[in-house]
C-alpha atoms as a PDB file:
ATOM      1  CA  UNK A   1      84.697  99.739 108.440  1.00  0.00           C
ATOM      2  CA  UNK A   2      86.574 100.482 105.039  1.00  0.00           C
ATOM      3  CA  UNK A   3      88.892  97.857 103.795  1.00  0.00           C
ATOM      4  CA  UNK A   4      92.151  98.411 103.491  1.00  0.00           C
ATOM      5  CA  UNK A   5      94.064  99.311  99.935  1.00  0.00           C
ATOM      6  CA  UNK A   6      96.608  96.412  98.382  1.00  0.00           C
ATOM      7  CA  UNK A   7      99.806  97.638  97.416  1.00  0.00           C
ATOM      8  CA  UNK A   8     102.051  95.169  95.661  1.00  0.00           C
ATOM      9  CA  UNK A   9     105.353  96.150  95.684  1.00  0.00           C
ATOM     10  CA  UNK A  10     107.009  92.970  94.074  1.00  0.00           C
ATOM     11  CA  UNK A  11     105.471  89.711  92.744  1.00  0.00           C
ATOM     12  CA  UNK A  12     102.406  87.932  91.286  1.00  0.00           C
ATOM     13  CA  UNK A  13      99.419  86.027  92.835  1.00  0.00           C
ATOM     14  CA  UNK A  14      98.041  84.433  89.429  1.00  0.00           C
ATOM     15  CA  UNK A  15      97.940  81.013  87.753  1.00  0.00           C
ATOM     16  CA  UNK A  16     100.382  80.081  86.893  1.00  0.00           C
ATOM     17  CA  UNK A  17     102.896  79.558  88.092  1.00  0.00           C
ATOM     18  CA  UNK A  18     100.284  79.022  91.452  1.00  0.00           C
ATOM     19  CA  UNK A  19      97.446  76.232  90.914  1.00  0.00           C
ATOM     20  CA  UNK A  20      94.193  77.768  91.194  1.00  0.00           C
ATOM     21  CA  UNK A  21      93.515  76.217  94.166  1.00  0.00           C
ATOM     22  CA  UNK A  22      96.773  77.943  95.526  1.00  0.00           C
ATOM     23  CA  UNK A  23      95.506  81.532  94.039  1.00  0.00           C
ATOM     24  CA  UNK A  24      92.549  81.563  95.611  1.00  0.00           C
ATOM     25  CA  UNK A  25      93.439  80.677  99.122  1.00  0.00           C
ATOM     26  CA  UNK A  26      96.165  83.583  98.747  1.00  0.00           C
ATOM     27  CA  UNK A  27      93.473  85.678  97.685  1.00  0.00           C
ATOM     28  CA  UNK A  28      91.166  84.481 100.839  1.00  0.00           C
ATOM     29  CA  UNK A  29      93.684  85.199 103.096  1.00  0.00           C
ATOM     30  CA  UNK A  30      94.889  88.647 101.918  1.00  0.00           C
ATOM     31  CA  UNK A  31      91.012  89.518 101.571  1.00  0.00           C
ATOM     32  CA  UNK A  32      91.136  88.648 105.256  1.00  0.00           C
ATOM     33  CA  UNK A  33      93.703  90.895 106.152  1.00  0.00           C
ATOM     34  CA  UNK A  34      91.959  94.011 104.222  1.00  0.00           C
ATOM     35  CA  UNK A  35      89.404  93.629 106.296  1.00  0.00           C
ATOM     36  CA  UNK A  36      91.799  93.887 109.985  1.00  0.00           C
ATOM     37  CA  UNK A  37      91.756  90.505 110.662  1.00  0.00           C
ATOM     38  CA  UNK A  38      94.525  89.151 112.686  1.00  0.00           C
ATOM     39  CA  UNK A  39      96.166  85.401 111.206  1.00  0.00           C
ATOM     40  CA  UNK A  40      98.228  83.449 112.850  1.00  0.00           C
ATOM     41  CA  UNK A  41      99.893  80.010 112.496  1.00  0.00           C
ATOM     42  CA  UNK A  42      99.661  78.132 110.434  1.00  0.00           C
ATOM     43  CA  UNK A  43      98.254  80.601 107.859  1.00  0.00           C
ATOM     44  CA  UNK A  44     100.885  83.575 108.856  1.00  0.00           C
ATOM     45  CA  UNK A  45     103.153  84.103 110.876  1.00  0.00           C
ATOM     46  CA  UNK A  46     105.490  87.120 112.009  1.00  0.00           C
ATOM     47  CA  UNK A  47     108.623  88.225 110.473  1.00  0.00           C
ATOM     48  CA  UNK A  48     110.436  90.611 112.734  1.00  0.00           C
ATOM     49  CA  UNK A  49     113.645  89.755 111.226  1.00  0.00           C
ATOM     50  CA  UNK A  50     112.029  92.224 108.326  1.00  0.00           C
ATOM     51  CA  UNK A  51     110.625  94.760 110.228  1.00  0.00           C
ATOM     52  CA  UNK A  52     107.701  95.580 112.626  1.00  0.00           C
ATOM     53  CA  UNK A  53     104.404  94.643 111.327  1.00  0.00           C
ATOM     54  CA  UNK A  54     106.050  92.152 108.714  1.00  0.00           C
ATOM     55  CA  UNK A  55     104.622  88.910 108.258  1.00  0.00           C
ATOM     56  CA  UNK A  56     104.885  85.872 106.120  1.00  0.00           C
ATOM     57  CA  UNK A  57     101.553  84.136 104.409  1.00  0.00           C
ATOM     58  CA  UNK A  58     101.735  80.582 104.042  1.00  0.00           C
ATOM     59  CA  UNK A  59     100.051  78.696 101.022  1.00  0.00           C
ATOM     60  CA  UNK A  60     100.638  75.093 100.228  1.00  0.00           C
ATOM     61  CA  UNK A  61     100.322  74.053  96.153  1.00  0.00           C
ATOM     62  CA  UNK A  62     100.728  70.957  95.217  1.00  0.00           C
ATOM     63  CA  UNK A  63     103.977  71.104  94.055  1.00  0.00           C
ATOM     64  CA  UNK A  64     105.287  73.928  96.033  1.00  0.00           C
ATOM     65  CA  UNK A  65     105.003  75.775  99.079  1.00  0.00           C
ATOM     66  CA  UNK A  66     104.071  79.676  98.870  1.00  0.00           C
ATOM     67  CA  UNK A  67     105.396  82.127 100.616  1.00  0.00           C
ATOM     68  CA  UNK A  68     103.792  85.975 100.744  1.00  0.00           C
ATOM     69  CA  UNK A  69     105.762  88.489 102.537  1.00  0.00           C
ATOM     70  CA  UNK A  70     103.120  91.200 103.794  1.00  0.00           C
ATOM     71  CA  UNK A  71     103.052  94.267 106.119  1.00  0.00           C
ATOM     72  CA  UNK A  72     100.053  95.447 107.686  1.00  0.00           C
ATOM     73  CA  UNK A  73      99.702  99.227 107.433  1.00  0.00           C
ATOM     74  CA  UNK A  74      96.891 101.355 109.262  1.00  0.00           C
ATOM     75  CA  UNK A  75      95.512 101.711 105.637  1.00  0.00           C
ATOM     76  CA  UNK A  76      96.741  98.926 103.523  1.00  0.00           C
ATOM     77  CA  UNK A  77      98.370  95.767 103.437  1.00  0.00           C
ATOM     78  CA  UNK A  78     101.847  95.799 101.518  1.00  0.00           C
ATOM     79  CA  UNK A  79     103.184  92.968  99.839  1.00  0.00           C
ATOM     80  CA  UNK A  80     106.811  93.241  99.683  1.00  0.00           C
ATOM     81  CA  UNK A  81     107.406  89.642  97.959  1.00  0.00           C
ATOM     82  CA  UNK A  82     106.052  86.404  96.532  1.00  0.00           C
ATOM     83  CA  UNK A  83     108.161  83.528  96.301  1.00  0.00           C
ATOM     84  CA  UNK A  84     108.521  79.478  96.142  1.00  0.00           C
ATOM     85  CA  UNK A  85     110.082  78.246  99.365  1.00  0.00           C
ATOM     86  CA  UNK A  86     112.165  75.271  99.271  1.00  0.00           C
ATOM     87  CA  UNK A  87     113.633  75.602 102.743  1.00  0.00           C
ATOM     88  CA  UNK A  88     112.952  75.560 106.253  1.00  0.00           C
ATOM     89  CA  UNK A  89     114.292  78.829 106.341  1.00  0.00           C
ATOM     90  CA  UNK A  90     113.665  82.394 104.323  1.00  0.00           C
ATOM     91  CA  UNK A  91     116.764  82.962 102.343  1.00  0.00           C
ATOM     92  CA  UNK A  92     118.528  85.887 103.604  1.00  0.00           C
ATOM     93  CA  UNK A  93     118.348  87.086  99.881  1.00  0.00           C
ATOM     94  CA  UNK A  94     114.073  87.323 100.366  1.00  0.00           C
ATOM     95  CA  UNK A  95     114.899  89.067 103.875  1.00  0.00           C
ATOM     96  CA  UNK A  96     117.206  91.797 102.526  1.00  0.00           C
ATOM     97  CA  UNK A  97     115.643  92.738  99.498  1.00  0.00           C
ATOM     98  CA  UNK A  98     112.294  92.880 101.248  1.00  0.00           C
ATOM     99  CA  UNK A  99     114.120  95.484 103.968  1.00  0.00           C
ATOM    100  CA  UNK A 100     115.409  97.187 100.790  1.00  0.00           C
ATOM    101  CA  UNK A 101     111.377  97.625  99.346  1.00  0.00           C
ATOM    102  CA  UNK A 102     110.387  98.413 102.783  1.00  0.00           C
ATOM    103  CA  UNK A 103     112.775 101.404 103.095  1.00  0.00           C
ATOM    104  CA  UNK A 104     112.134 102.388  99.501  1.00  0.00           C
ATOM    105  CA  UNK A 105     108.107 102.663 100.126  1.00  0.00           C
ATOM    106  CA  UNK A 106     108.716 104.434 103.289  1.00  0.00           C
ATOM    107  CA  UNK A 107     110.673 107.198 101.651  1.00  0.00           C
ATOM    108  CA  UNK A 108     108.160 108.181  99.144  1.00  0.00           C
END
């Protein structure tokens, strides 16, 4: 089985502004996903409100709470966005301009 390809449309995974603790889970998980795995709660979970195959990848830092929006291609794994949540809820702001990026990818 061949792994599939990162493409990162929008933000960083480094340190900092993540702990290294924080990087390295993220880059776990994602490593994960390249290789098909499925995750579910409470490491991901689904993000229709984006799109089909969108999902959102859950780290907790010690100071903040990560947030990775991903989609899982046949080939790669796309990440649309990397952010700090603060609330219970993804701003709309994250959910629009992640559409946007989707739509933008798609079109090339």
């Amino acid at each position: 089985m061949v792994d599939k390809v990162l493409i990162v449309l929008e933000g960083e995974i480094k340190t900092p502004p993540m702990s290294r603790q924080a990087r390295l889970e993220a880059g776990f998980l994602i490593r994960r996903l390249q290789r098909g795995e499925m995750l579910s709660m409470p490491m991901s979970r689904p993000m229709p409100s984006i799109g089909s195959r969108c999902h959102e990848l859950r780290i907790v830092d010690a100071r903040h709470t990560w947030r990775i929006i991903y989609r899982i291609d046949p080939d790669a794994i796309v990440i649309l966005e990397v952010f700090s949540k603060k609330t219970r809820e993804t701003p709309r702001s994250v959910i629009l301009v992640c559409k946007k990026r989707i739509k933008s990818y798609d079109d090339v």
